[in-house]
C-alpha atoms as a PDB file:
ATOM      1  CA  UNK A   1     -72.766   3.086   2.053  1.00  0.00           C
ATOM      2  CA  UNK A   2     -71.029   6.565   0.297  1.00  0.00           C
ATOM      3  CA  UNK A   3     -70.182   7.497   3.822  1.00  0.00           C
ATOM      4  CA  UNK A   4     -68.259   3.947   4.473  1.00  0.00           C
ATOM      5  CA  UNK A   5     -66.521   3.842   1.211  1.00  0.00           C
ATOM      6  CA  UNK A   6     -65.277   7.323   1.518  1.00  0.00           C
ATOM      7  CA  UNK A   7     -63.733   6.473   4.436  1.00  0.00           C
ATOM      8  CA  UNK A   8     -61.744   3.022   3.459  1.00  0.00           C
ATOM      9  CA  UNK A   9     -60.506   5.138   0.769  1.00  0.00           C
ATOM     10  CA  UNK A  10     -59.464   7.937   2.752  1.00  0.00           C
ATOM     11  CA  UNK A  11     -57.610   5.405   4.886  1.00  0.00           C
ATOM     12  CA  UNK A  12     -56.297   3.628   1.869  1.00  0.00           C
ATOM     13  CA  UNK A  13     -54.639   7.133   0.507  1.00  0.00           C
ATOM     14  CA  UNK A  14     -52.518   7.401   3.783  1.00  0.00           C
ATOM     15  CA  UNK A  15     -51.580   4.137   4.119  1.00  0.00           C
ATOM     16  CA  UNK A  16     -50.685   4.328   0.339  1.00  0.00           C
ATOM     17  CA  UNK A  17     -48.790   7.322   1.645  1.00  0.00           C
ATOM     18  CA  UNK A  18     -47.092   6.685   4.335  1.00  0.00           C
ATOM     19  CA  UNK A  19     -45.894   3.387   2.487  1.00  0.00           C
ATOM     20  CA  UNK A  20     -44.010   5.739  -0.189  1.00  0.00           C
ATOM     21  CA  UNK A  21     -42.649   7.953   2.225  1.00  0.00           C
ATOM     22  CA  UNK A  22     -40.925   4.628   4.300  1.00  0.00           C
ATOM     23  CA  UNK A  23     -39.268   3.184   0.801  1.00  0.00           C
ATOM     24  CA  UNK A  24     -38.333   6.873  -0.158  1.00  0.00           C
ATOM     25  CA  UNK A  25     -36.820   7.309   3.311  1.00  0.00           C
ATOM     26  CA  UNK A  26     -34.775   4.191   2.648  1.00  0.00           C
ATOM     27  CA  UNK A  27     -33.429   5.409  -0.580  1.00  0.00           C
ATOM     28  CA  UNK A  28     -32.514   8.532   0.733  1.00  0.00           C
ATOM     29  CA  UNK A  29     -30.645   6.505   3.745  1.00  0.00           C
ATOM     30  CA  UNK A  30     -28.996   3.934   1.091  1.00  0.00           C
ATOM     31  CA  UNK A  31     -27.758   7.102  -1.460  1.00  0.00           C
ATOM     32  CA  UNK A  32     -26.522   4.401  -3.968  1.00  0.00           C
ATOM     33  CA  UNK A  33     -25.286   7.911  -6.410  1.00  0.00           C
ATOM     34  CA  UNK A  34     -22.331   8.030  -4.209  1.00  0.00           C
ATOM     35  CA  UNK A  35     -21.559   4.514  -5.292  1.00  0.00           C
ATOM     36  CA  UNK A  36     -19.044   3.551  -7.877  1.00  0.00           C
ATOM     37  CA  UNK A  37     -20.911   1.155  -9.412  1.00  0.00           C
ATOM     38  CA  UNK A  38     -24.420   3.017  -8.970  1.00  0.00           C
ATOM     39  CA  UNK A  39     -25.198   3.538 -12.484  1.00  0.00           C
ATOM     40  CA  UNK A  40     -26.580  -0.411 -12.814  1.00  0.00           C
ATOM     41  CA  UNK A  41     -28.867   0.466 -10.263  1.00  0.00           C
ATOM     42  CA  UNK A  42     -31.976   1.517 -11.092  1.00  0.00           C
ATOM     43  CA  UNK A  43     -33.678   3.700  -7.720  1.00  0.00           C
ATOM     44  CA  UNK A  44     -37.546   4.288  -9.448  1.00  0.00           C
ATOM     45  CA  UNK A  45     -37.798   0.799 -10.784  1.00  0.00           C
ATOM     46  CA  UNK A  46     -37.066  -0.698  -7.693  1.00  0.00           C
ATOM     47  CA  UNK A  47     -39.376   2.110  -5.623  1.00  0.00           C
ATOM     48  CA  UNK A  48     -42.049   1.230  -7.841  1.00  0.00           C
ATOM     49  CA  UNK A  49     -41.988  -2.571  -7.614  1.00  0.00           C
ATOM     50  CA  UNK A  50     -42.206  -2.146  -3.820  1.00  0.00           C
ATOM     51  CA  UNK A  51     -45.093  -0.194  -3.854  1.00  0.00           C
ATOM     52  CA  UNK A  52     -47.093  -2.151  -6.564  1.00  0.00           C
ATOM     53  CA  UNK A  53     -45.986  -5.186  -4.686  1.00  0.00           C
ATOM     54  CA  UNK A  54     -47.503  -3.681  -1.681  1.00  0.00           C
ATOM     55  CA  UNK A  55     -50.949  -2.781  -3.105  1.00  0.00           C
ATOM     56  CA  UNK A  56     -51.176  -6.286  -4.671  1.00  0.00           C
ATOM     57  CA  UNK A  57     -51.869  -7.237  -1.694  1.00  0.00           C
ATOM     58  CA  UNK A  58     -55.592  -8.916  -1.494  1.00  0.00           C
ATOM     59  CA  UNK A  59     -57.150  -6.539   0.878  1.00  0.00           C
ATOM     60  CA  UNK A  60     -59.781  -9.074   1.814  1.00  0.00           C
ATOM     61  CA  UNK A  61     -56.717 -11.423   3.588  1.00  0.00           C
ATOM     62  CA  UNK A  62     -54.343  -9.474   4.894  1.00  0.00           C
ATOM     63  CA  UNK A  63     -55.207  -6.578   7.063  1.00  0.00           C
ATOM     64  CA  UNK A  64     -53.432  -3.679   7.732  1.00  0.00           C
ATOM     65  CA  UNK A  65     -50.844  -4.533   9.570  1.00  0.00           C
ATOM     66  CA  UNK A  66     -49.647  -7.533   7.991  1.00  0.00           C
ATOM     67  CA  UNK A  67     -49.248  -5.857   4.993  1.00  0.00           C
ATOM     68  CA  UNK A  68     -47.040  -3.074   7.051  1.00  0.00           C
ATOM     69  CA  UNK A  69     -44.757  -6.600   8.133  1.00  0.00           C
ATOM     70  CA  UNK A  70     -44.665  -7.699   4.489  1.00  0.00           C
ATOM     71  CA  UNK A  71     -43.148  -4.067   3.243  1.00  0.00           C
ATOM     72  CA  UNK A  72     -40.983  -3.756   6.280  1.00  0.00           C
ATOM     73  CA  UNK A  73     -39.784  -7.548   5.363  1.00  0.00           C
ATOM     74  CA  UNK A  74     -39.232  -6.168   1.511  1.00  0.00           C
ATOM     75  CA  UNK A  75     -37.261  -3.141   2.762  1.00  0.00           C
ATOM     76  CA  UNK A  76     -35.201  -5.136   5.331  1.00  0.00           C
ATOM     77  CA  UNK A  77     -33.896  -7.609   2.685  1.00  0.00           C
ATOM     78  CA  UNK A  78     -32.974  -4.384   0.202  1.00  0.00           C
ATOM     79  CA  UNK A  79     -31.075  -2.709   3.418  1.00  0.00           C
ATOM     80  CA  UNK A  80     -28.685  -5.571   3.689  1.00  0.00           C
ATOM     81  CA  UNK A  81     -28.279  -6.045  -0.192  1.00  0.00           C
ATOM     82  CA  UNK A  82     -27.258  -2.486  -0.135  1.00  0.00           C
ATOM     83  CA  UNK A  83     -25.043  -2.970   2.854  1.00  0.00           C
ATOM     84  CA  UNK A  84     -23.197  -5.625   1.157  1.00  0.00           C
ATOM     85  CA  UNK A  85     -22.984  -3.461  -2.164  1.00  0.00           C
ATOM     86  CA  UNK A  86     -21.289  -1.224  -0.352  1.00  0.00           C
ATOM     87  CA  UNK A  87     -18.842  -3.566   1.225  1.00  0.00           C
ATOM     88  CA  UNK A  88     -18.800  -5.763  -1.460  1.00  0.00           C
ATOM     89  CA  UNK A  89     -14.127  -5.912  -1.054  1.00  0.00           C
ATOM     90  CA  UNK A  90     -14.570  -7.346   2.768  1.00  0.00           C
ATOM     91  CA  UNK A  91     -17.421  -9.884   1.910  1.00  0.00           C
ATOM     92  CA  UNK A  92     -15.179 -11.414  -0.688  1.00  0.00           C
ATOM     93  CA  UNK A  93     -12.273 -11.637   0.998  1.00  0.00           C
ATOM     94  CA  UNK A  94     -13.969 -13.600   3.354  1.00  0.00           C
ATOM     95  CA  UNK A  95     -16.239 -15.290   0.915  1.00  0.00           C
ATOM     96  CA  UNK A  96     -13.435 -15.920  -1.457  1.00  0.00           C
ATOM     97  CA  UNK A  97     -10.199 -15.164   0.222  1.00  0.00           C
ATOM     98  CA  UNK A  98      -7.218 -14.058  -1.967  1.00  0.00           C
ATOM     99  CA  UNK A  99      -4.009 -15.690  -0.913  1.00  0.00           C
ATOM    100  CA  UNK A 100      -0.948 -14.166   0.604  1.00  0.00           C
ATOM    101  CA  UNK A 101       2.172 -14.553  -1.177  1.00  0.00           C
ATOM    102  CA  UNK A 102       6.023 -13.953   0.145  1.00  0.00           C
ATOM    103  CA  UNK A 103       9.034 -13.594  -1.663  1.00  0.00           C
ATOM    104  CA  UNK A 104      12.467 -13.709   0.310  1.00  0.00           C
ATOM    105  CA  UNK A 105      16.045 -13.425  -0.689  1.00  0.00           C
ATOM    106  CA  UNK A 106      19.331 -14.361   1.104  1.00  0.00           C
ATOM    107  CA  UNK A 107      21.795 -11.138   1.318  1.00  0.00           C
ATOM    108  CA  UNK A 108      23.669 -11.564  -2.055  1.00  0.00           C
ATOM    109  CA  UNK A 109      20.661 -12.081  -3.845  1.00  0.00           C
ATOM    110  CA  UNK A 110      18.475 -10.742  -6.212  1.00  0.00           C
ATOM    111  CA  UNK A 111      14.666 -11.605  -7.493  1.00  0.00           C
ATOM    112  CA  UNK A 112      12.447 -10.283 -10.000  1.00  0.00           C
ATOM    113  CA  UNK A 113       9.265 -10.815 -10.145  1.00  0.00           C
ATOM    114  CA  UNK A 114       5.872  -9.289 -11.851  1.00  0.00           C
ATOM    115  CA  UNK A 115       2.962  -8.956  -9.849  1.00  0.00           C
ATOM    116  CA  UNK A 116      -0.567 -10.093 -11.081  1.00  0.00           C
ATOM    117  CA  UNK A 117      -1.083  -6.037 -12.566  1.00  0.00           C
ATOM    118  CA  UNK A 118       2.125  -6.246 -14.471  1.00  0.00           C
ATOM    119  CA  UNK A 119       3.885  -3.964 -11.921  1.00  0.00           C
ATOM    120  CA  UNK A 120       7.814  -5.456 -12.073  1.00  0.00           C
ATOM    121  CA  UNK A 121       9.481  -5.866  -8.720  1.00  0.00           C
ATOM    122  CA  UNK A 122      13.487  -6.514  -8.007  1.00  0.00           C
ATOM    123  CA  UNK A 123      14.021  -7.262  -4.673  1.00  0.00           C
ATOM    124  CA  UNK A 124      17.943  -6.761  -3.104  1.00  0.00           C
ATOM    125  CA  UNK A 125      19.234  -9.204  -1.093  1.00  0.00           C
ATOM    126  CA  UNK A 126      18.518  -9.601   2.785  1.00  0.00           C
ATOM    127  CA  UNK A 127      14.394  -8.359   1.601  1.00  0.00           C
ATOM    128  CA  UNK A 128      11.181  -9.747   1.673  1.00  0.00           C
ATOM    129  CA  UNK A 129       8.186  -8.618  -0.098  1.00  0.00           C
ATOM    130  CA  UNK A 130       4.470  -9.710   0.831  1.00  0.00           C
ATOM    131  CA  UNK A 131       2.020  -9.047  -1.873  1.00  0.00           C
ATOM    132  CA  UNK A 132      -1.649 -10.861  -2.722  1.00  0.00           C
ATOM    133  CA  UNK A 133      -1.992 -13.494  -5.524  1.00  0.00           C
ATOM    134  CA  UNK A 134      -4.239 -11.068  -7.258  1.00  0.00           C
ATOM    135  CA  UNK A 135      -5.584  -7.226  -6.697  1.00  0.00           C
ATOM    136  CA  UNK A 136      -8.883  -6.842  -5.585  1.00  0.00           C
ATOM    137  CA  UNK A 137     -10.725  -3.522  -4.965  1.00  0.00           C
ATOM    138  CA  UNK A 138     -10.154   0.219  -5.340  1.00  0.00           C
ATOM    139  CA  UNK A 139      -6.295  -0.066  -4.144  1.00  0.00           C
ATOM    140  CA  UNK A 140      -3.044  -2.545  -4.789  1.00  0.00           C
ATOM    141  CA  UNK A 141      -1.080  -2.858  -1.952  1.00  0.00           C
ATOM    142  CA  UNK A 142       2.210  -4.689  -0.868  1.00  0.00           C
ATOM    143  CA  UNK A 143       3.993  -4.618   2.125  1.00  0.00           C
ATOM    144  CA  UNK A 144       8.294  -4.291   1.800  1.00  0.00           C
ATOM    145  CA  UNK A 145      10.771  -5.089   3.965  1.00  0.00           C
ATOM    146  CA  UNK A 146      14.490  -4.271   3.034  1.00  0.00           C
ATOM    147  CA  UNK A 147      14.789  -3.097  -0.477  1.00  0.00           C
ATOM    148  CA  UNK A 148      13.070  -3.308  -3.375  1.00  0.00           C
ATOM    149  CA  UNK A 149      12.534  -1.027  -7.001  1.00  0.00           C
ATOM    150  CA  UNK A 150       9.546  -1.210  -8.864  1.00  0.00           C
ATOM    151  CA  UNK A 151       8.339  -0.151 -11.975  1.00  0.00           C
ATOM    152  CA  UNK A 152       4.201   0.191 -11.057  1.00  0.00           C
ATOM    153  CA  UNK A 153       1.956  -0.482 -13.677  1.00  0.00           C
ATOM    154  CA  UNK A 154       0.051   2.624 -14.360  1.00  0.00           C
ATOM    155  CA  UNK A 155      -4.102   2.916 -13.444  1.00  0.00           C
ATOM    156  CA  UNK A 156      -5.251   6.219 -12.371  1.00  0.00           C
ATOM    157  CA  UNK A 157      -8.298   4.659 -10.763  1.00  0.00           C
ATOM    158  CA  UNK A 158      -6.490   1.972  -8.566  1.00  0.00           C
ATOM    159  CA  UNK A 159      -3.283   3.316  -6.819  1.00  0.00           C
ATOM    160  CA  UNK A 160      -0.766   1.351  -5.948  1.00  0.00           C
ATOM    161  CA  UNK A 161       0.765   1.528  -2.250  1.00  0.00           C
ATOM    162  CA  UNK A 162       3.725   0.055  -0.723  1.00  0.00           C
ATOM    163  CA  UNK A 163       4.131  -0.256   2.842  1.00  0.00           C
ATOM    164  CA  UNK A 164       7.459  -0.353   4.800  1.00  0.00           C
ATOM    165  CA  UNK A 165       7.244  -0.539   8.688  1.00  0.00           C
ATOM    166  CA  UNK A 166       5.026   2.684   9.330  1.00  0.00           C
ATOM    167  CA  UNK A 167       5.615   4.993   6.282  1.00  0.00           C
ATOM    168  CA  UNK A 168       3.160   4.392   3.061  1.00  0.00           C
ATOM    169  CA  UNK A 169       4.506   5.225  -0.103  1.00  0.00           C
ATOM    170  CA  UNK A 170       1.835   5.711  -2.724  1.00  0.00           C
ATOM    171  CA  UNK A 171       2.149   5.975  -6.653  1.00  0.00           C
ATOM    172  CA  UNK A 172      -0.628   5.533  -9.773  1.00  0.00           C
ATOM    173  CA  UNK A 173       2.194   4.387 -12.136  1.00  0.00           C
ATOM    174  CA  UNK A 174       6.004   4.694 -11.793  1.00  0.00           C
ATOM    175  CA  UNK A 175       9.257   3.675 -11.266  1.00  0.00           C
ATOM    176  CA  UNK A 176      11.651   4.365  -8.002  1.00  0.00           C
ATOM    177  CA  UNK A 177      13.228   2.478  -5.156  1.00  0.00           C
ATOM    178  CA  UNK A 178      12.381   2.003  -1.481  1.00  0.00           C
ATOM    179  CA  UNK A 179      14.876   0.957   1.396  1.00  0.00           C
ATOM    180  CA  UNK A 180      13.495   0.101   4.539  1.00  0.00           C
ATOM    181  CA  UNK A 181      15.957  -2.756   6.524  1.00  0.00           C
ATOM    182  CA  UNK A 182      14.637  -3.045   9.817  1.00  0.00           C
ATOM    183  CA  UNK A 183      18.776  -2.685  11.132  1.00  0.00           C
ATOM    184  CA  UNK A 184      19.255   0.927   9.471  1.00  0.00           C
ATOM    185  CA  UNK A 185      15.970   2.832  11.209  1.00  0.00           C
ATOM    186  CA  UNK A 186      15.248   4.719   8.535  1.00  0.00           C
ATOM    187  CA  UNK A 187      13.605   4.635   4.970  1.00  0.00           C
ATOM    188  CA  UNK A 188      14.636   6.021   2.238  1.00  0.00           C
ATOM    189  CA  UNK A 189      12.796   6.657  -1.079  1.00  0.00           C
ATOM    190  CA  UNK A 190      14.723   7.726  -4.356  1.00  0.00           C
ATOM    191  CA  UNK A 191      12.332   8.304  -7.809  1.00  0.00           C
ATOM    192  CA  UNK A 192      13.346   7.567 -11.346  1.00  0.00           C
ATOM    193  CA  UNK A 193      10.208   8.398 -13.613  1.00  0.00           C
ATOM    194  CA  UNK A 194       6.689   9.676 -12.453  1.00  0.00           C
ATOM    195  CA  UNK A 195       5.470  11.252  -9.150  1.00  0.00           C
ATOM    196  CA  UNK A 196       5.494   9.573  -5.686  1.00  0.00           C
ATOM    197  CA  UNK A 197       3.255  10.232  -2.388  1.00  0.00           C
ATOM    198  CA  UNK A 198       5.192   9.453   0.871  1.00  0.00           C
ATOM    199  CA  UNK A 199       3.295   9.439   4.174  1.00  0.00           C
ATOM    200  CA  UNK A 200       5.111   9.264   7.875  1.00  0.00           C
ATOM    201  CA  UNK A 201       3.009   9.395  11.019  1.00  0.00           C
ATOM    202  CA  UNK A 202       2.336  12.806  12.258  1.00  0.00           C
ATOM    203  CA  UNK A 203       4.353  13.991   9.065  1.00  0.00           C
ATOM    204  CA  UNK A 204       2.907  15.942   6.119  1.00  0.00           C
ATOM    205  CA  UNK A 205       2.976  13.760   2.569  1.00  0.00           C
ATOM    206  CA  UNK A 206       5.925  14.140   0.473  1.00  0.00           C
ATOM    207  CA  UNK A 207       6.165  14.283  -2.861  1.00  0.00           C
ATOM    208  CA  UNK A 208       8.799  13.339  -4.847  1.00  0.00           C
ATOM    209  CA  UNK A 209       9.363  13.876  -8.553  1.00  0.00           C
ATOM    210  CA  UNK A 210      12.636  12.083 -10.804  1.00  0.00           C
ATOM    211  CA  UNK A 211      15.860  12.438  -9.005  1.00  0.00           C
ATOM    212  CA  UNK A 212      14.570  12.945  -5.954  1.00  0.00           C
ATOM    213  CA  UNK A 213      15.079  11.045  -2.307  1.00  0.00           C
ATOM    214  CA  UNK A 214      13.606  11.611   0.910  1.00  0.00           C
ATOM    215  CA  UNK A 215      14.957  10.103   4.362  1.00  0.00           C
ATOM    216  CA  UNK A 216      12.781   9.654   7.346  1.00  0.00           C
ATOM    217  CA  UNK A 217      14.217   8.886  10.151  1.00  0.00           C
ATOM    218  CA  UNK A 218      12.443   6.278  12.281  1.00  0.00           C
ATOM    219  CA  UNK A 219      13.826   7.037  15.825  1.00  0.00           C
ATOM    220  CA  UNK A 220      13.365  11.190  15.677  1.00  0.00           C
ATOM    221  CA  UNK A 221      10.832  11.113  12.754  1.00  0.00           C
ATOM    222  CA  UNK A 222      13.499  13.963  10.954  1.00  0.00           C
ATOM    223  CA  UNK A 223      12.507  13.932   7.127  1.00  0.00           C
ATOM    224  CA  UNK A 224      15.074  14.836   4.545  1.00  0.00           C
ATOM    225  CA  UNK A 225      14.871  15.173   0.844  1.00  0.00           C
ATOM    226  CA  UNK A 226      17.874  15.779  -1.472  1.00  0.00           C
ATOM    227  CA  UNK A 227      17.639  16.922  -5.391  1.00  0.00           C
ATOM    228  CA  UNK A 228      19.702  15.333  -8.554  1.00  0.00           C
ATOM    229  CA  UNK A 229      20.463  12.329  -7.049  1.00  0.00           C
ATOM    230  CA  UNK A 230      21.912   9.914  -9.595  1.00  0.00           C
ATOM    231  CA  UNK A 231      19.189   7.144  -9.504  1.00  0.00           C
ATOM    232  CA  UNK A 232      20.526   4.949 -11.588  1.00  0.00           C
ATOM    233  CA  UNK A 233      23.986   4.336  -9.515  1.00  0.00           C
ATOM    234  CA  UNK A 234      21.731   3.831  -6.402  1.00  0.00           C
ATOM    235  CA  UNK A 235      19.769   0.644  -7.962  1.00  0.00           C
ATOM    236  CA  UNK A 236      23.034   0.008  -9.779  1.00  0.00           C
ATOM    237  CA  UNK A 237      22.223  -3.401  -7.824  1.00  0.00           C
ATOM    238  CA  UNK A 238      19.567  -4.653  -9.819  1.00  0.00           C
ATOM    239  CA  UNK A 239      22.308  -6.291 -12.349  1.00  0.00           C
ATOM    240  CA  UNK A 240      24.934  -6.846  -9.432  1.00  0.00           C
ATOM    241  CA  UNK A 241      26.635  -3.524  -9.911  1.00  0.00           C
ATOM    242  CA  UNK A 242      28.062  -2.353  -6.625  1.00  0.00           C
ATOM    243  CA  UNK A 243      28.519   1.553  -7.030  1.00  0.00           C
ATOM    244  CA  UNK A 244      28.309   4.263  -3.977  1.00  0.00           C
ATOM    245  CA  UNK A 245      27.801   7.712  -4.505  1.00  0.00           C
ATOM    246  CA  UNK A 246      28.304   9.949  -1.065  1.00  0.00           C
ATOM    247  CA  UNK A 247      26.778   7.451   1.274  1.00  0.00           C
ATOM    248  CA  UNK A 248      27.335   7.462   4.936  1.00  0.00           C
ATOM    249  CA  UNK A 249      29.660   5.059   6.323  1.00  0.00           C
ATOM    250  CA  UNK A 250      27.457   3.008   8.420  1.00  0.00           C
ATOM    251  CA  UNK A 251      25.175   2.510   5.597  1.00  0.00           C
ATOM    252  CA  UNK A 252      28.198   1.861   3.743  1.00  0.00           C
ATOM    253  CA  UNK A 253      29.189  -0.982   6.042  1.00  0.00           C
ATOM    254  CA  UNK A 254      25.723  -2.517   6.252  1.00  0.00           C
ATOM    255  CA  UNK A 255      25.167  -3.164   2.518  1.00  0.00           C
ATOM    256  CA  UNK A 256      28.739  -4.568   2.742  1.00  0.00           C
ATOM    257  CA  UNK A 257      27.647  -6.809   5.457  1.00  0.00           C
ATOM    258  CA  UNK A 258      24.343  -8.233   3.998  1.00  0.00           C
ATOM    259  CA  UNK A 259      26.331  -8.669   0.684  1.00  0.00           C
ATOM    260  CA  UNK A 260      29.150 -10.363   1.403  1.00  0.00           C
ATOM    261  CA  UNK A 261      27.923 -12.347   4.774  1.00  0.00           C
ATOM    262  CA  UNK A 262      29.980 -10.713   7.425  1.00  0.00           C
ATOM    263  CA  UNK A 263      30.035  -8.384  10.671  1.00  0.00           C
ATOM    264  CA  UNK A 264      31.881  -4.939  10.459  1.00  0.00           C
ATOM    265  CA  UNK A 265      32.272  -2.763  13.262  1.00  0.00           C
ATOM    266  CA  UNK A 266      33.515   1.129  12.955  1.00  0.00           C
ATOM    267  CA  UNK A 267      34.916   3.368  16.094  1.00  0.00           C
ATOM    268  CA  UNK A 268      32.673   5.831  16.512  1.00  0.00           C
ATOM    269  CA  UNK A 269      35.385   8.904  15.707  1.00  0.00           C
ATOM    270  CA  UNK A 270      34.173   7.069  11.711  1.00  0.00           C
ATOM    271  CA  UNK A 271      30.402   7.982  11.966  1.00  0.00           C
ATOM    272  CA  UNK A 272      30.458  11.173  10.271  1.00  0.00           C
ATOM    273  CA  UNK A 273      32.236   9.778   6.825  1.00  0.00           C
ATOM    274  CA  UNK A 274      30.944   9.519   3.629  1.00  0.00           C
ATOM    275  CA  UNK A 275      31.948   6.981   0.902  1.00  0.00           C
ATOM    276  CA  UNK A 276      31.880   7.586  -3.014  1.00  0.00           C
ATOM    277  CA  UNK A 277      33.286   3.915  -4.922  1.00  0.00           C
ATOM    278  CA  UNK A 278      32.860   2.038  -7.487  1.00  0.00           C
ATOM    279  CA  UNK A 279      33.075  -2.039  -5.913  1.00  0.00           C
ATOM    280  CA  UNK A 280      31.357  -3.923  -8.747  1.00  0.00           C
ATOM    281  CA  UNK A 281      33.435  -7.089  -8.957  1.00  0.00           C
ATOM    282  CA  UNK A 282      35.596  -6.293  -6.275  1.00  0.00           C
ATOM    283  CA  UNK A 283      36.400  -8.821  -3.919  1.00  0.00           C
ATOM    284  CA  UNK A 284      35.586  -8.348   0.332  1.00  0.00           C
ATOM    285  CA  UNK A 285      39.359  -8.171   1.087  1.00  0.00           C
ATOM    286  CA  UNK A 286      39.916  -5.691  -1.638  1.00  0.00           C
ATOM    287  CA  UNK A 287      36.313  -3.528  -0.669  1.00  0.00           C
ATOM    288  CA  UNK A 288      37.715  -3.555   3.097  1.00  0.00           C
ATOM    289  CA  UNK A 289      41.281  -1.943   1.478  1.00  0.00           C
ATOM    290  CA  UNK A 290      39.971   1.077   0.188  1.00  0.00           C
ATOM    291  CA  UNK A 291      37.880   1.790   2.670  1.00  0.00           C
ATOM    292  CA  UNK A 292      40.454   2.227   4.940  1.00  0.00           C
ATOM    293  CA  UNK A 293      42.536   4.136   2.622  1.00  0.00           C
ATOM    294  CA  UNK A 294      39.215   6.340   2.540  1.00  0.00           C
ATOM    295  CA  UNK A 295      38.921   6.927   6.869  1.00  0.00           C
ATOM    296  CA  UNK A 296      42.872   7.103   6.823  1.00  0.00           C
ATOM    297  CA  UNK A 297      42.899   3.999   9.043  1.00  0.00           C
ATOM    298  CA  UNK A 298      43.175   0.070   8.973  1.00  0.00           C
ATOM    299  CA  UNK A 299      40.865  -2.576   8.617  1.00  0.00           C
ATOM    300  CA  UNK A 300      41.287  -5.681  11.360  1.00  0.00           C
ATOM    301  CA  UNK A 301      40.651  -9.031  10.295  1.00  0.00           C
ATOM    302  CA  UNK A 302      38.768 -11.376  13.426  1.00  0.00           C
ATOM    303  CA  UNK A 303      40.489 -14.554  14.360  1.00  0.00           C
ATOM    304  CA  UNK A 304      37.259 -16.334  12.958  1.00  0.00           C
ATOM    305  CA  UNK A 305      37.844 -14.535   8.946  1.00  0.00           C
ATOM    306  CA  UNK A 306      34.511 -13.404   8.973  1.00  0.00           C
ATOM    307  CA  UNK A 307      33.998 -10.320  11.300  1.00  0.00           C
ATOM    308  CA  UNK A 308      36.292  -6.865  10.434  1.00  0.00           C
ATOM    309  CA  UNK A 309      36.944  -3.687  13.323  1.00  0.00           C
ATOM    310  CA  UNK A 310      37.509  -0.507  11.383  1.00  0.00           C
ATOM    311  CA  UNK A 311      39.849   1.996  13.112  1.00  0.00           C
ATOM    312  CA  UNK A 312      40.568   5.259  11.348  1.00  0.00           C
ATOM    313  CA  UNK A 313      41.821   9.280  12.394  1.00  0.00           C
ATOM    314  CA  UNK A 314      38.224  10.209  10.674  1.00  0.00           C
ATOM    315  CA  UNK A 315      37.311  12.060   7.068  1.00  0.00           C
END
């Protein structure tokens, strides 16, 4: 009798074994420390209700191996509750979806808006921005195309990221302007307060401090950044002000175009001018004046009244 009950508890002791070394393997699979949330989660109290549940086990009606199924059942349901901890953000967004919102504005228009962190958003005319009802997760993210300045609402823990086309600009809590009109091929990023992030494909991140830009040119992927640039003229158009400081002609012409809801065409001996004027309040006849003075050349009025050829010796 000694002999038999020796054995069933030598047997016993590696079962009991080998059942800590499975739920200890599983913990060490799971690693819930490198969780953000991990500090609710308690790894011994858990360990030791599977193995206590194990051993309650009446020996008498369940053998060995059915008890094996019953922890393997206990360690199956924990491996999925731990694989939707840590993808808790996808699960509710199909769970509990967050709706997509859009804001759009016609080319002499301007919105303001706040967004559900309190970041403020003015968006230029000819724009659209696409942003969720509400943030969820470790990031807020909108997507912008056209024009748009924001002043982010700061939180170091959740950055904020706006997306134009393929460049990502990325901020914890700011204020600075973004230009990205599909027409122009390039974006352009000028800061007023705070640090930015900008990130290009295949293109090292740029960062940008107050009274700073950086141009990135979508067709060669060129990136250009500029010092002291006077901010505050550039979103000038956030309370209708129309005032350009050394801008190129063609971008010139564009903002004229989306503004004032007509098609301007330069000869190409015009490409390399800038333009520095003040047109706040200035009517389109009167804008189309001094540019020509500006090129030394004429503006030309289409038989319609709504289209404009530029001719000009050049600056």
């Amino acid at each position: 009798m000694r002999k038999f009950t020796f054995l069933r508890k030598k047997i016993e002791a590696k079962d009991r074994a080998l059942q800590e070394n499975l739920v200890q393997k599983y913990f060490d699979e799971l690693d819930l420390s490198k969780q953000t949330d991990a500090a609710g989660f308690d790894n011994d109290a858990v360990y030791n209700r599977i193995t206590q549940q194990i051993d309650a086990m009446p020996a008498v009606k369940v053998n060995s191996k059915k008890q094996w199924i019953a922890a393997a059942s206990v360690i199956a349901v924990l491996a999925t509750a731990g694989a939707l901890y840590q993808n808790m953000d996808q699960v509710m967004d199909v769970v509990s979806p967050i709706a997509q919102k859009q804001q759009v504005t016609a080319g002499s228009q301007v919105a303001n808006l706040t967004l559900s962190d309190g970041t403020k958003v003015w968006l230029n005319g000819g724009s659209k921005l696409s942003y969720p009802e509400t943030f969820r997760g470790d990031k807020r993210e909108i997507r912008i195309t056209g024009e748009a300045f924001l002043e982010v609402a700061h939180n170091d823990k959740i950055p904020f990221i706006v997306r134009s086309g393929s460049v990502r600009t990325q901020v914890l809590g700011t204020s600075f302007n973004v230009k990205a009109y599909p027409n122009e091929n390039f974006v352009k990023v000028d800061v007023a307060t705070g640090k930015v992030g900008v990130m290009a494909p295949k293109q090292q991140t740029v960062f940008l401090t107050p009274q700073q830009e950086v141009i990135l040119d979508n067709k060669t992927g060129k990136v250009t950044t500029t010092r002291n640039v006077d901010v505050n003229a550039l979103t000038g158009w956030r309370d209708g002000s129309f005032i350009i400081k050394n801008m190129p002609l063609a971008e010139v012409l564009n903002v004229i175009q989306r503004r004032f809801g007509v098609q301007i065409k330069a000869d190409n001996n015009l490409s390399q001018c800038s333009i520095t004027a003040n047109f706040t309040n200035v009517s389109l006849q009167n804008v189309m004046k001094i540019i020509s003075k500006l090129v030394k050349g004429k503006a030309i009025q289409g038989a319609d009244g709504n289209s404009y050829q530029l001719k000009g010796k050049g600056c």
